[in-house]
N, C-alpha and C. Protein backbone atom coordinates (compact mmCIF):
# COMPACT_ATOMS: atom_id res chain seq x y z
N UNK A 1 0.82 -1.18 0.00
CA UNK A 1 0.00 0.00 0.00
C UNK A 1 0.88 1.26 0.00
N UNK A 2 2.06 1.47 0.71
CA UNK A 2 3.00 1.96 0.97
C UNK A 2 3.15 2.41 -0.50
N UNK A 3 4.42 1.67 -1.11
CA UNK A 3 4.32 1.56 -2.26
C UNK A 3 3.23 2.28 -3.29
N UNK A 4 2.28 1.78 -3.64
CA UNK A 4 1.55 2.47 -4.76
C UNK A 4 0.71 3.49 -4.35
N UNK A 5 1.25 4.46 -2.72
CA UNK A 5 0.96 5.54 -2.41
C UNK A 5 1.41 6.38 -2.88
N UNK A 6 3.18 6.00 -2.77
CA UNK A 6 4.73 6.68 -2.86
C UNK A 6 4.44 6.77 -4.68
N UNK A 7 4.22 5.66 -5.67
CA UNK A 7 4.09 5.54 -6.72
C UNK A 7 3.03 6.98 -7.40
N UNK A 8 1.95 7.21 -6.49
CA UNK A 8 1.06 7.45 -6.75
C UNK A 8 1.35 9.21 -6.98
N UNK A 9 2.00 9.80 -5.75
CA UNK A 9 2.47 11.26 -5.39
C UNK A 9 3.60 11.14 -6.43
N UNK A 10 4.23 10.25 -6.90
CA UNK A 10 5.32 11.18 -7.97
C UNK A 10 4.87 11.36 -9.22
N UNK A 11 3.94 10.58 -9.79
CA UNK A 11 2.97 10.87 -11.07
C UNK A 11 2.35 11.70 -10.83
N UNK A 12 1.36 12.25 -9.57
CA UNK A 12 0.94 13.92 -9.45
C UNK A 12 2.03 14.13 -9.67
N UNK A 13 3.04 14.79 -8.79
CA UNK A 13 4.06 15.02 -8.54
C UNK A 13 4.37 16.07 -10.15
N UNK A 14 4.81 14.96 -10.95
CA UNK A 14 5.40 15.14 -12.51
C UNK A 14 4.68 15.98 -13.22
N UNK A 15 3.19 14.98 -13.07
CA UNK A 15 2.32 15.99 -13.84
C UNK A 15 2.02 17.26 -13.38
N UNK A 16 1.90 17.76 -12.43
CA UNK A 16 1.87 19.44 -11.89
C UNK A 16 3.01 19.90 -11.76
N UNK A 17 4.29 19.68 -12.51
CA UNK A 17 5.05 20.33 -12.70
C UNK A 17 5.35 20.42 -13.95
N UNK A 18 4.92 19.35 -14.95
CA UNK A 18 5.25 19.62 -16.47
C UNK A 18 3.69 20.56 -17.02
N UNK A 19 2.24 20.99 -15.85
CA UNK A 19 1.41 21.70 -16.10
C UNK A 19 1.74 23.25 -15.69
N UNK A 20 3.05 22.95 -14.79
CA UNK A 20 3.20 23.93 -14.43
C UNK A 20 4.27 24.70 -15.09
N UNK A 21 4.94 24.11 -15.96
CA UNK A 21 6.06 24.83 -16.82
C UNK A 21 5.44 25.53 -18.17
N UNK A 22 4.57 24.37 -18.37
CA UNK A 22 3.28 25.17 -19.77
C UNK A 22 2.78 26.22 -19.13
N UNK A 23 2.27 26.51 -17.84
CA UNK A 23 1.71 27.83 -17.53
C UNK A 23 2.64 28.92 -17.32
N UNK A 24 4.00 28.53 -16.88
CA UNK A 24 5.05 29.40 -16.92
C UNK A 24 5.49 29.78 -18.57
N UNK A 25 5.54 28.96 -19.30
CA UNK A 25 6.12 29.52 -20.49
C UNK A 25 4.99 30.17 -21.57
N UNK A 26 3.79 29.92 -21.51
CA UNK A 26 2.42 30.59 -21.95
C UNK A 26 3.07 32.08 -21.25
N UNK A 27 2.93 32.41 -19.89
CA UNK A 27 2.77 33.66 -18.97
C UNK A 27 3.93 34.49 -20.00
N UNK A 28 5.26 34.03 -20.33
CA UNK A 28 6.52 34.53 -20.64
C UNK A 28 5.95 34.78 -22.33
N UNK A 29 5.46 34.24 -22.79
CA UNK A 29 5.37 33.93 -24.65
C UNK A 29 4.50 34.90 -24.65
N UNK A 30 3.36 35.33 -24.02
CA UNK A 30 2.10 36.19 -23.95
C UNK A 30 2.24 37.24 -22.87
N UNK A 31 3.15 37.68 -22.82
CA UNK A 31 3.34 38.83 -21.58
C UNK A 31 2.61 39.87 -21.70
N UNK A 32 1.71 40.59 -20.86
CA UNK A 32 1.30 41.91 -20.95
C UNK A 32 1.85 42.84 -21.45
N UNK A 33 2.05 42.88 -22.49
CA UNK A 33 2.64 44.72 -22.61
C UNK A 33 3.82 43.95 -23.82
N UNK A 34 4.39 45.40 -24.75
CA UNK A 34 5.19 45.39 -25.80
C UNK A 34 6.38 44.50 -25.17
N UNK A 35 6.92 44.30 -24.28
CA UNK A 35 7.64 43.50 -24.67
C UNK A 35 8.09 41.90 -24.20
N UNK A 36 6.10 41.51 -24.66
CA UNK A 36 6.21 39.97 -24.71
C UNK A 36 6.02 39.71 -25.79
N UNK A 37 5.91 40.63 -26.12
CA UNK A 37 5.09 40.46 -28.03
C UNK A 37 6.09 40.38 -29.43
N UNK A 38 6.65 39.54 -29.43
CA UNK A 38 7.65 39.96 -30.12
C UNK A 38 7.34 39.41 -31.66
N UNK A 39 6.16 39.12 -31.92
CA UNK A 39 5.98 39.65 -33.21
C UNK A 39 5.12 40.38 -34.05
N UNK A 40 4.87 41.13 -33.25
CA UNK A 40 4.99 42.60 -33.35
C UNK A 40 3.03 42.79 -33.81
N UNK A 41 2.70 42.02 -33.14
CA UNK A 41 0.95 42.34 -33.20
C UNK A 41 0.41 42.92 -32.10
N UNK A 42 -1.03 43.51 -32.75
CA UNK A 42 -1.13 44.16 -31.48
C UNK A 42 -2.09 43.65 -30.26
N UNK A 43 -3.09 42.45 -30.75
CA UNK A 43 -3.40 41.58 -29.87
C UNK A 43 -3.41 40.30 -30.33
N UNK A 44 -4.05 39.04 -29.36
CA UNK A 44 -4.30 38.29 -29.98
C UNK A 44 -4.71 37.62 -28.51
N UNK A 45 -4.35 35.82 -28.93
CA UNK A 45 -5.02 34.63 -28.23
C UNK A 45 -3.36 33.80 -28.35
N UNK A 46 -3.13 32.82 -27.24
CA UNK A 46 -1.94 32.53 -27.12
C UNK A 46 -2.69 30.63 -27.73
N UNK A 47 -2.50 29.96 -28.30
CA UNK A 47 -2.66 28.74 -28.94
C UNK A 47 -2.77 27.95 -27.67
N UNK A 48 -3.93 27.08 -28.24
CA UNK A 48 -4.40 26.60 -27.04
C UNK A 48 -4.37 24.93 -26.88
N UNK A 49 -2.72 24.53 -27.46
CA UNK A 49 -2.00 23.33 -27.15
C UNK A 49 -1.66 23.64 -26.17
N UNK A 50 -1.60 22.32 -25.46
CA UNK A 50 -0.90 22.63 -23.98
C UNK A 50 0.63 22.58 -24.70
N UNK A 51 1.29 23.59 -23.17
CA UNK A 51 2.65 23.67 -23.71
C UNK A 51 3.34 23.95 -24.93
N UNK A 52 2.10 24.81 -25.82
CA UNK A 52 3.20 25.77 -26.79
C UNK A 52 3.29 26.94 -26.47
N UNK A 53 2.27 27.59 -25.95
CA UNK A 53 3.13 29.23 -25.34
C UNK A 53 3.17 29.89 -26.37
N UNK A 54 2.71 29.26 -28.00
CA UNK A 54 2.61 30.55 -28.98
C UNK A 54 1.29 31.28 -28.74
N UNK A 55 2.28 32.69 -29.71
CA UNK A 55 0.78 33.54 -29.99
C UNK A 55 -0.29 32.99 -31.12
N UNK A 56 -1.33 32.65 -30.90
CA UNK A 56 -2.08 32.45 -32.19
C UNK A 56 -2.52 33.01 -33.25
N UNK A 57 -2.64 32.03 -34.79
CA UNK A 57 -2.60 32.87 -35.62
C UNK A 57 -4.31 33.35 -36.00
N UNK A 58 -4.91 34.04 -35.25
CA UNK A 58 -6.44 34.61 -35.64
C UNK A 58 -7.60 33.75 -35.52
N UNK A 59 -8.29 34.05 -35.56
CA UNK A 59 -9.49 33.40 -35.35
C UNK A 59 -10.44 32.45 -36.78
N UNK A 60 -9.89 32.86 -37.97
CA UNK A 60 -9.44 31.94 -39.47
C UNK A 60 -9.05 30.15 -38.71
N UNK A 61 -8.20 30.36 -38.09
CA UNK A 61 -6.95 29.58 -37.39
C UNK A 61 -7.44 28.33 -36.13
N UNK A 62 -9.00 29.13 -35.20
CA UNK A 62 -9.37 29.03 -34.23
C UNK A 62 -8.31 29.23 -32.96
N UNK A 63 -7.58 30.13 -33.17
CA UNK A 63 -6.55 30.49 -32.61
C UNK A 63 -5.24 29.43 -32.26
N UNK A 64 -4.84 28.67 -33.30
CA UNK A 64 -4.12 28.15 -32.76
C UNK A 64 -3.07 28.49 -33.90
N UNK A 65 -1.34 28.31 -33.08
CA UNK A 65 -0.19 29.27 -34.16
C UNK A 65 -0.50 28.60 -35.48
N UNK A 66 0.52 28.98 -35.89
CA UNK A 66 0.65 28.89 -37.33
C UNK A 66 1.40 27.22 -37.74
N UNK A 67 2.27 26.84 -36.73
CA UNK A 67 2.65 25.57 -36.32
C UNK A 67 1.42 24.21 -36.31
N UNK A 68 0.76 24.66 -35.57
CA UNK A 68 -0.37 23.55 -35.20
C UNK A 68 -1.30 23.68 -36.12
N UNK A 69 -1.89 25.11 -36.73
CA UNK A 69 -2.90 25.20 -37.51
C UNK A 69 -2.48 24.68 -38.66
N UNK A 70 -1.52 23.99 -38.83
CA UNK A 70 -1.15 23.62 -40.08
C UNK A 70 -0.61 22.09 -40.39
N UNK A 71 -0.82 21.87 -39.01
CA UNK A 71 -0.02 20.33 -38.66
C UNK A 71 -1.00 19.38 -38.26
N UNK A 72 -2.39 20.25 -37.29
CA UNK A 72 -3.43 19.43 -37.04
C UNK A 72 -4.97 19.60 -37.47
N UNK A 73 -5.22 18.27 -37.92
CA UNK A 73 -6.92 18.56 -38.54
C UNK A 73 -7.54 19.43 -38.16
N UNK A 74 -8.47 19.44 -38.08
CA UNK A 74 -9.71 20.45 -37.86
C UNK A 74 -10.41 19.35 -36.18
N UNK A 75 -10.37 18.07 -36.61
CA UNK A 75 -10.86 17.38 -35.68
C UNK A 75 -10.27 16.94 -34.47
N UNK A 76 -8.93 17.10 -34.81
CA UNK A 76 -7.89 17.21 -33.79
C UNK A 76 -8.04 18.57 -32.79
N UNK A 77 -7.97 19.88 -33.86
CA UNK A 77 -7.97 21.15 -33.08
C UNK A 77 -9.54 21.40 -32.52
N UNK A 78 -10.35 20.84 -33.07
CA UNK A 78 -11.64 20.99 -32.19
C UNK A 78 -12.09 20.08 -30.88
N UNK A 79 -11.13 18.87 -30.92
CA UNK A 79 -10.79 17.97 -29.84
C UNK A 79 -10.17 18.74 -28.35
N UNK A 80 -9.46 19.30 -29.00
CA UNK A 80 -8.62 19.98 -28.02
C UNK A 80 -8.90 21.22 -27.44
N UNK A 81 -9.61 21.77 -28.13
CA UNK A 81 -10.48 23.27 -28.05
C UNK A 81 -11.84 22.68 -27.31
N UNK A 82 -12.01 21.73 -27.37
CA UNK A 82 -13.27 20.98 -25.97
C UNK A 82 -12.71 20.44 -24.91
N UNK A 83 -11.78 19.67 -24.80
CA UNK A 83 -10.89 19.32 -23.79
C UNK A 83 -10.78 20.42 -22.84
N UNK A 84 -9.78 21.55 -23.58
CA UNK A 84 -10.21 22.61 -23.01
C UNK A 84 -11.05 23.52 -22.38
N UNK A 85 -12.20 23.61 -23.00
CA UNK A 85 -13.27 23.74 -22.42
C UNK A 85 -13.97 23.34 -20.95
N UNK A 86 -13.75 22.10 -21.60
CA UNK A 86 -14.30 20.83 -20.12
C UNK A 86 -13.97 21.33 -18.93
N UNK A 87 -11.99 21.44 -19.13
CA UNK A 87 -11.47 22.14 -18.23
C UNK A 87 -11.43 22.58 -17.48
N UNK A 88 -11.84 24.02 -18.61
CA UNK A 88 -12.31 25.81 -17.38
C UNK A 88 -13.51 25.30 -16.80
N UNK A 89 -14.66 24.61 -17.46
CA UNK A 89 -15.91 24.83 -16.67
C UNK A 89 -15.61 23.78 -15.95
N UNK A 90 -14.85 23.02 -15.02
CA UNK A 90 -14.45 22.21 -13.88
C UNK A 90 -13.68 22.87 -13.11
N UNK A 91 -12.46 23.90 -13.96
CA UNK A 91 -11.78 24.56 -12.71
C UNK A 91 -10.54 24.17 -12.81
N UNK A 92 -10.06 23.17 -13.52
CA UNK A 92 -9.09 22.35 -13.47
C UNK A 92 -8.09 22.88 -15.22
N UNK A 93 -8.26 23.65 -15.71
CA UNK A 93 -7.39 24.55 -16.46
C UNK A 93 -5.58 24.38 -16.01
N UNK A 94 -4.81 23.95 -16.46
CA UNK A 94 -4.02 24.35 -16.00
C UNK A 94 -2.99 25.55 -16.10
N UNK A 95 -3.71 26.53 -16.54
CA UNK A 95 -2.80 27.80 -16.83
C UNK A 95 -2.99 28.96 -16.35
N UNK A 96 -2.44 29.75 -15.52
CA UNK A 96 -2.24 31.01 -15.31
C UNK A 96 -2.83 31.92 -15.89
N UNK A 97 -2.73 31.85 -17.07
CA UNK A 97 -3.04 33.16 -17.73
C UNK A 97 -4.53 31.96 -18.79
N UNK A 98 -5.47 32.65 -18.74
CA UNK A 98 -6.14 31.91 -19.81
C UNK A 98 -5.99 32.30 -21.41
N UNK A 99 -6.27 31.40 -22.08
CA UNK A 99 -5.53 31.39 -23.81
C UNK A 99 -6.78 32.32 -24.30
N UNK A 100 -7.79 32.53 -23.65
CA UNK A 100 -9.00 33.81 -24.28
C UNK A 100 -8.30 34.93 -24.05
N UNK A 101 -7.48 35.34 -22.98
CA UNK A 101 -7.14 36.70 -22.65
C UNK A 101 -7.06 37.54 -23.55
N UNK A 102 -7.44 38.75 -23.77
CA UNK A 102 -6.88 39.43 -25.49
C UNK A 102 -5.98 40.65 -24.62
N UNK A 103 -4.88 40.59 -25.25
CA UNK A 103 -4.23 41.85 -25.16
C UNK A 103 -4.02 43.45 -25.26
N UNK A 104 -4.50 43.93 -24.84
CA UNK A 104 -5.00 45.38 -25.28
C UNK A 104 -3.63 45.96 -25.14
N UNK A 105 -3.19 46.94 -26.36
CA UNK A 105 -1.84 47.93 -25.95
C UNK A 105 -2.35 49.24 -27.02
N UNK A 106 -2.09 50.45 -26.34
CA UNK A 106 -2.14 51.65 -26.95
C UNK A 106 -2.05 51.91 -28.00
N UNK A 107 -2.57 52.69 -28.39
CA UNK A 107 -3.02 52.99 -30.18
C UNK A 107 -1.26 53.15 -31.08
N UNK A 108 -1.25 52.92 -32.12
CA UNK A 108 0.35 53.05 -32.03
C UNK A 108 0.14 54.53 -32.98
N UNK A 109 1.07 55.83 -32.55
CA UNK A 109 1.15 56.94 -33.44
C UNK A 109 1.12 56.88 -34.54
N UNK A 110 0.41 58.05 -34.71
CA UNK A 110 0.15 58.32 -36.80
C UNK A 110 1.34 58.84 -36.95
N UNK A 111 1.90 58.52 -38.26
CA UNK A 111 3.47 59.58 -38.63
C UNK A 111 2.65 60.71 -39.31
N UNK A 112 3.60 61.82 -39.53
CA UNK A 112 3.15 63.09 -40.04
C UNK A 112 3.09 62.98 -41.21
N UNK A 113 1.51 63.01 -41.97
CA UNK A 113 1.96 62.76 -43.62
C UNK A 113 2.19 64.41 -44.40
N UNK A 114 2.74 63.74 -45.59
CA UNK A 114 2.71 65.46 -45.99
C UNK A 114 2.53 65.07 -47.73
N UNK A 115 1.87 66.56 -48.49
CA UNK A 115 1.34 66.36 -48.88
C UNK A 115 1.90 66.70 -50.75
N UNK A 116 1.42 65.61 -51.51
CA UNK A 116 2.13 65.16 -52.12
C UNK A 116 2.28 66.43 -53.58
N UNK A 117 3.43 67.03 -53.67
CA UNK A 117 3.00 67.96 -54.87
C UNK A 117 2.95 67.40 -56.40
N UNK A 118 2.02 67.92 -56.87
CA UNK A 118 1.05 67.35 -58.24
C UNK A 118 1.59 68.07 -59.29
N UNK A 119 2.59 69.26 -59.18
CA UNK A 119 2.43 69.94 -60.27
C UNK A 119 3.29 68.92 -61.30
N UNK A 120 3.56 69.72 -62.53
CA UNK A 120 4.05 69.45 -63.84
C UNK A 120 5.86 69.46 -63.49
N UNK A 121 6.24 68.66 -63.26
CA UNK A 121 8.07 68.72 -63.11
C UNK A 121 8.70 69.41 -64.64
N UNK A 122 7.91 69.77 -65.42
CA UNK A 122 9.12 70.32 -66.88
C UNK A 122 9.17 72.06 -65.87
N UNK A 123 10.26 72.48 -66.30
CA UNK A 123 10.25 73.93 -66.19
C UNK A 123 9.60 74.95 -66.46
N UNK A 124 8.78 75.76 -65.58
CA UNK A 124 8.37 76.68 -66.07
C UNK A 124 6.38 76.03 -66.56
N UNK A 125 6.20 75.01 -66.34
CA UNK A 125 5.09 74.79 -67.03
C UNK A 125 4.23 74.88 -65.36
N UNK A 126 2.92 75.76 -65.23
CA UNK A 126 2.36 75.66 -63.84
C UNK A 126 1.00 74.55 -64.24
N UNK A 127 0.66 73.55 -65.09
CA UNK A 127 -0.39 72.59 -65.05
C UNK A 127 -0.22 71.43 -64.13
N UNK A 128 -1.16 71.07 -63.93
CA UNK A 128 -0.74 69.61 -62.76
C UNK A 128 -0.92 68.72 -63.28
N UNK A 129 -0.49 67.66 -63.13
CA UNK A 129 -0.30 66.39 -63.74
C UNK A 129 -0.79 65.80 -62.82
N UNK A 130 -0.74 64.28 -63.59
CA UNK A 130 -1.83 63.18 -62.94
C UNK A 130 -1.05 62.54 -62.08
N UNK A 131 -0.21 62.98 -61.57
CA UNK A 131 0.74 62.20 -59.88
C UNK A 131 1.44 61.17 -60.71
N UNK A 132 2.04 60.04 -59.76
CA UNK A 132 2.95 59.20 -59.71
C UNK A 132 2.47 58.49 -60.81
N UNK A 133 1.19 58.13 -61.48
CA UNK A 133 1.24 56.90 -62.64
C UNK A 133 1.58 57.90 -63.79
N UNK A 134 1.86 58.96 -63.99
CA UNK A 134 2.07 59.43 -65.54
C UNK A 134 3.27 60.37 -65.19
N UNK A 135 4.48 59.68 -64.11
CA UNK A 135 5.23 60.74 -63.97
C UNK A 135 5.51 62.03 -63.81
N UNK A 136 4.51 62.44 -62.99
CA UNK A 136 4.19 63.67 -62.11
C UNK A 136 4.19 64.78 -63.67
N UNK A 137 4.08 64.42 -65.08
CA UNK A 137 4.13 65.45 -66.14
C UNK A 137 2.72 65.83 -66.71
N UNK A 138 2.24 66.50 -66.67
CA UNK A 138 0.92 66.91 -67.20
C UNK A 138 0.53 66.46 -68.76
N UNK A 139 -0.79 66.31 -69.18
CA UNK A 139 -0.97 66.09 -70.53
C UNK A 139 0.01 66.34 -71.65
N UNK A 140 -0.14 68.14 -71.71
CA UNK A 140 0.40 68.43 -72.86
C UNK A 140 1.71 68.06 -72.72
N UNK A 141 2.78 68.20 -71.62
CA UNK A 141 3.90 67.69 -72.00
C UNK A 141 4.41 66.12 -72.16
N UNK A 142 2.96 65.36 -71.58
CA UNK A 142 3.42 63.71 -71.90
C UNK A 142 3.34 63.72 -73.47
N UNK A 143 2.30 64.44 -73.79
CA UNK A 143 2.09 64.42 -75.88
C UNK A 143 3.29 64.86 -76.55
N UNK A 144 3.87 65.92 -75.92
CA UNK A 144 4.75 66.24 -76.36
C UNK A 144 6.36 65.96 -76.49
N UNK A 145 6.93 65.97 -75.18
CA UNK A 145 8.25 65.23 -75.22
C UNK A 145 8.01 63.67 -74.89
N UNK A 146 9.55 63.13 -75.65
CA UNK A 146 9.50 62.10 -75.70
C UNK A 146 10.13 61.37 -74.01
N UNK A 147 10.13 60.05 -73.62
CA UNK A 147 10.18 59.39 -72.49
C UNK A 147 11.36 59.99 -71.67
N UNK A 148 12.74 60.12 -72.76
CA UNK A 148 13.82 60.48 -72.32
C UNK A 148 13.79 62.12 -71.88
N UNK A 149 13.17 62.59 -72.72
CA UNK A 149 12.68 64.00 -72.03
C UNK A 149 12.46 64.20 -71.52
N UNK A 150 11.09 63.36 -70.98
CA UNK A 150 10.07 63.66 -69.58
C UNK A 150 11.24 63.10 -68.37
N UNK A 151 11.85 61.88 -68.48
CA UNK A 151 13.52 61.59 -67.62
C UNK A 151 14.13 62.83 -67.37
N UNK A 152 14.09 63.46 -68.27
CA UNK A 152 15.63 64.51 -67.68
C UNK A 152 14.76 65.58 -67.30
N UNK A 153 13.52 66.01 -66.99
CA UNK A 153 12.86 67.10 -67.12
C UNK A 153 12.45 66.67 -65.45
N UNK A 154 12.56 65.34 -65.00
CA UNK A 154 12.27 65.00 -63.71
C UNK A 154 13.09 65.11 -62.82
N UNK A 155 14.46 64.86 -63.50
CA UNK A 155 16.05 64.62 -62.89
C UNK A 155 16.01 66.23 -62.38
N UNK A 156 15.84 67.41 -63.40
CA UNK A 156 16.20 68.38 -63.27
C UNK A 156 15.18 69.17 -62.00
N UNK A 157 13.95 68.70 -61.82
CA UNK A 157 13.01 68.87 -61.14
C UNK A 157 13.57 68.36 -59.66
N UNK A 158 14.16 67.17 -59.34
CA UNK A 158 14.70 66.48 -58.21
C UNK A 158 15.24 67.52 -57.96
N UNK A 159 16.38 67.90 -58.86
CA UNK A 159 17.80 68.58 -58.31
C UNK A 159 17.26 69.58 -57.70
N UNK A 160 16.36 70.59 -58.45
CA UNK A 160 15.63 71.81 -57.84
C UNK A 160 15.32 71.39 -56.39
N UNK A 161 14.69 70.40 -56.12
CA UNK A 161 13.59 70.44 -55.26
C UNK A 161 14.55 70.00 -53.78
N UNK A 162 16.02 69.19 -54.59
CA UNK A 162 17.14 68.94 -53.18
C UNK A 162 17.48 70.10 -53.31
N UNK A 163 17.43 71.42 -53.03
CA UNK A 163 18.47 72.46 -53.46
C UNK A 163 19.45 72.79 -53.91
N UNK A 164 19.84 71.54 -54.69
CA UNK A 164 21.08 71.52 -55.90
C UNK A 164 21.23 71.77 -56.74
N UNK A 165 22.11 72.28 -57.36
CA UNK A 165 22.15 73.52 -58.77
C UNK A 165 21.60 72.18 -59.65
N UNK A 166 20.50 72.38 -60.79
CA UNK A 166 20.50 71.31 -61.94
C UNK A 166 21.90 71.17 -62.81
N UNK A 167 21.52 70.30 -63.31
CA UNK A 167 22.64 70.30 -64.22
C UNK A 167 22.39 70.92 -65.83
N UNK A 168 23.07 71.56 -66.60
CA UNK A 168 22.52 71.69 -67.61
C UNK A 168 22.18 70.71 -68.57
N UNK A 169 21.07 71.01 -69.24
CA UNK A 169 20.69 70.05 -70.61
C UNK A 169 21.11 70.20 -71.18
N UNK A 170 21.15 68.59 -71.69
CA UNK A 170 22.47 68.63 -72.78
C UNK A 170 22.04 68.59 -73.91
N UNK A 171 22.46 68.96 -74.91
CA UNK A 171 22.14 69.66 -76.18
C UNK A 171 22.33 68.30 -76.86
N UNK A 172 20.83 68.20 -77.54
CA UNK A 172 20.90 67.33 -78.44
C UNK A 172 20.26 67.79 -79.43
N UNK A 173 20.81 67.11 -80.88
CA UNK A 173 20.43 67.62 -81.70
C UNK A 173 18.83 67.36 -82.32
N UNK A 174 18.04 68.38 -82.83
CA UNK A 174 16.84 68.28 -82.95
C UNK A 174 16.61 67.18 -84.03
N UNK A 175 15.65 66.56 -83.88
CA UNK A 175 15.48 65.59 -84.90
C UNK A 175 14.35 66.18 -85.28
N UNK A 176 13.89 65.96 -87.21
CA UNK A 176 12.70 66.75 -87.42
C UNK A 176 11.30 65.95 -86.86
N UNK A 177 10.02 66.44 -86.66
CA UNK A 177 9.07 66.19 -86.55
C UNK A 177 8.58 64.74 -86.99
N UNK A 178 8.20 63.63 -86.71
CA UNK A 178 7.92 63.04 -88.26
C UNK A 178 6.69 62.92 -89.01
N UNK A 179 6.18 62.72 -90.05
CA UNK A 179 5.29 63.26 -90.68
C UNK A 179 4.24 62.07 -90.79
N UNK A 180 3.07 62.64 -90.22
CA UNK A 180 2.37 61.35 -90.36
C UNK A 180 2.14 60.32 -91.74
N UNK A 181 1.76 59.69 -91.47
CA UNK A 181 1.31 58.83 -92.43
C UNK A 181 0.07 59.53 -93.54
N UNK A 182 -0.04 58.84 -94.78
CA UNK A 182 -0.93 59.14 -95.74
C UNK A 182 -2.47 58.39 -95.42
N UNK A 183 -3.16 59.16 -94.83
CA UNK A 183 -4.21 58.04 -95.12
C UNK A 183 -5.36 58.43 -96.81
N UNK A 184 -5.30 57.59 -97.19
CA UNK A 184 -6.43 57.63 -98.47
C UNK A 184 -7.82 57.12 -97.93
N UNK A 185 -8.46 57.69 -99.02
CA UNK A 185 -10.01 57.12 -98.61
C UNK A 185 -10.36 56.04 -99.90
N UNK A 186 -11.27 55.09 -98.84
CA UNK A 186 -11.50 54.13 -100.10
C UNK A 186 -12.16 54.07 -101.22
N UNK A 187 -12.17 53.49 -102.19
CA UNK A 187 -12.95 54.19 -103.94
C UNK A 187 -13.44 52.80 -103.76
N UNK A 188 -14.54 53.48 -104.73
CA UNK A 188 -16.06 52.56 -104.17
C UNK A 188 -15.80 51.26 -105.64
N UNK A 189 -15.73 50.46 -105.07
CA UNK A 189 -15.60 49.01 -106.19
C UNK A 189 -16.66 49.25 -107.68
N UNK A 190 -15.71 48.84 -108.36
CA UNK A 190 -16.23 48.82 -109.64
C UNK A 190 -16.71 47.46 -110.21
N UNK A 191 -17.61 47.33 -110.69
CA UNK A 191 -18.08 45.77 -111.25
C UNK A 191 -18.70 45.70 -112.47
């Protein structure tokens, strides 16, 4: 009797201490405040395997990491997500911190935006252009100069705008216009 008393207290024994290292390393993995969080969310649910101590990945997931949600069925993680259950409503949970807890941390600051200028980068031209998809150059000068133009007409616009002398344009030689095409009109079939 002796015996499978002594037998009896070291299997508690074991088991409330390997329940008790999962509640210690959950408490450490899910810490209150920025710096338990180390990847870098701003709340969540800590996965509700015993003894992983991750943060979980969303509620997609049923909160369990990204590890398990990917390793165990659906029937497995809903096994265990009742187990659990059973648990709390007995009392017999073994964790410190419960895996519902959600984390609340302070709004994180807005940066200062500022605001984006639209005009026409060629020199001297005051029209605004259609922003970043047509290279900040307005109509008439996208019709007009060619790609490498609207390039150096931007370069020279940068330099302005770092307060650095531009550089001069470099003189290239004009090429003529070219002349459109002939169109004819069609003559009406003869039969």
């Amino acid at each position: 009797m002796e015996r499978f008393s002594r037998d009896l207290v070291a299997a508690i024994t074991t088991h409330v201490d390997e329940q008790i290292a999962a509640a210690v390393s959950r408490i450490n993995a899910g810490g209150g405040g920025r710096a338990g969080k180390t990847d870098g969310r701003r709340s969540g649910r800590l996965c509700p395997v015993p003894g992983c101590g991750e943060p979980g990945a969303g509620p997609r997931n049923r909160w369990f990491c990204k590890e398990h949600a990917s390793k165990l069925s659906t029937t497995e993680q809903k096994s265990i997500l009742e187990r659990n259950r059973r648990l709390a409503s007995e009392g017999k949970l073994p964790t410190a911190v419960s895996s519902q807890r959600i984390v609340r941390l302070p709004p994180k600051q807005q940066r200062a935006r500022r605001s984006l200028d639209m005009s026409c980068r060629v020199e001297g031209c005051t029209n605004r252009s259609r922003g970043p998809r047509a290279g900040f150059i307005c109509d008439a000068h996208r019709a007009e100069l060619t790609p490498e133009e609207q390039r150096a007409a931007r370069e020279r616009w940068n330099a302005r705008a770092k307060g650095r002398s531009a550089p001069p344009p470099a003189e290239q030689a004009k090429l003529p216009t070219p002349v459109p095409p002939i169109v004819r009109k069609a003559e009406p079939a003869e039969a």
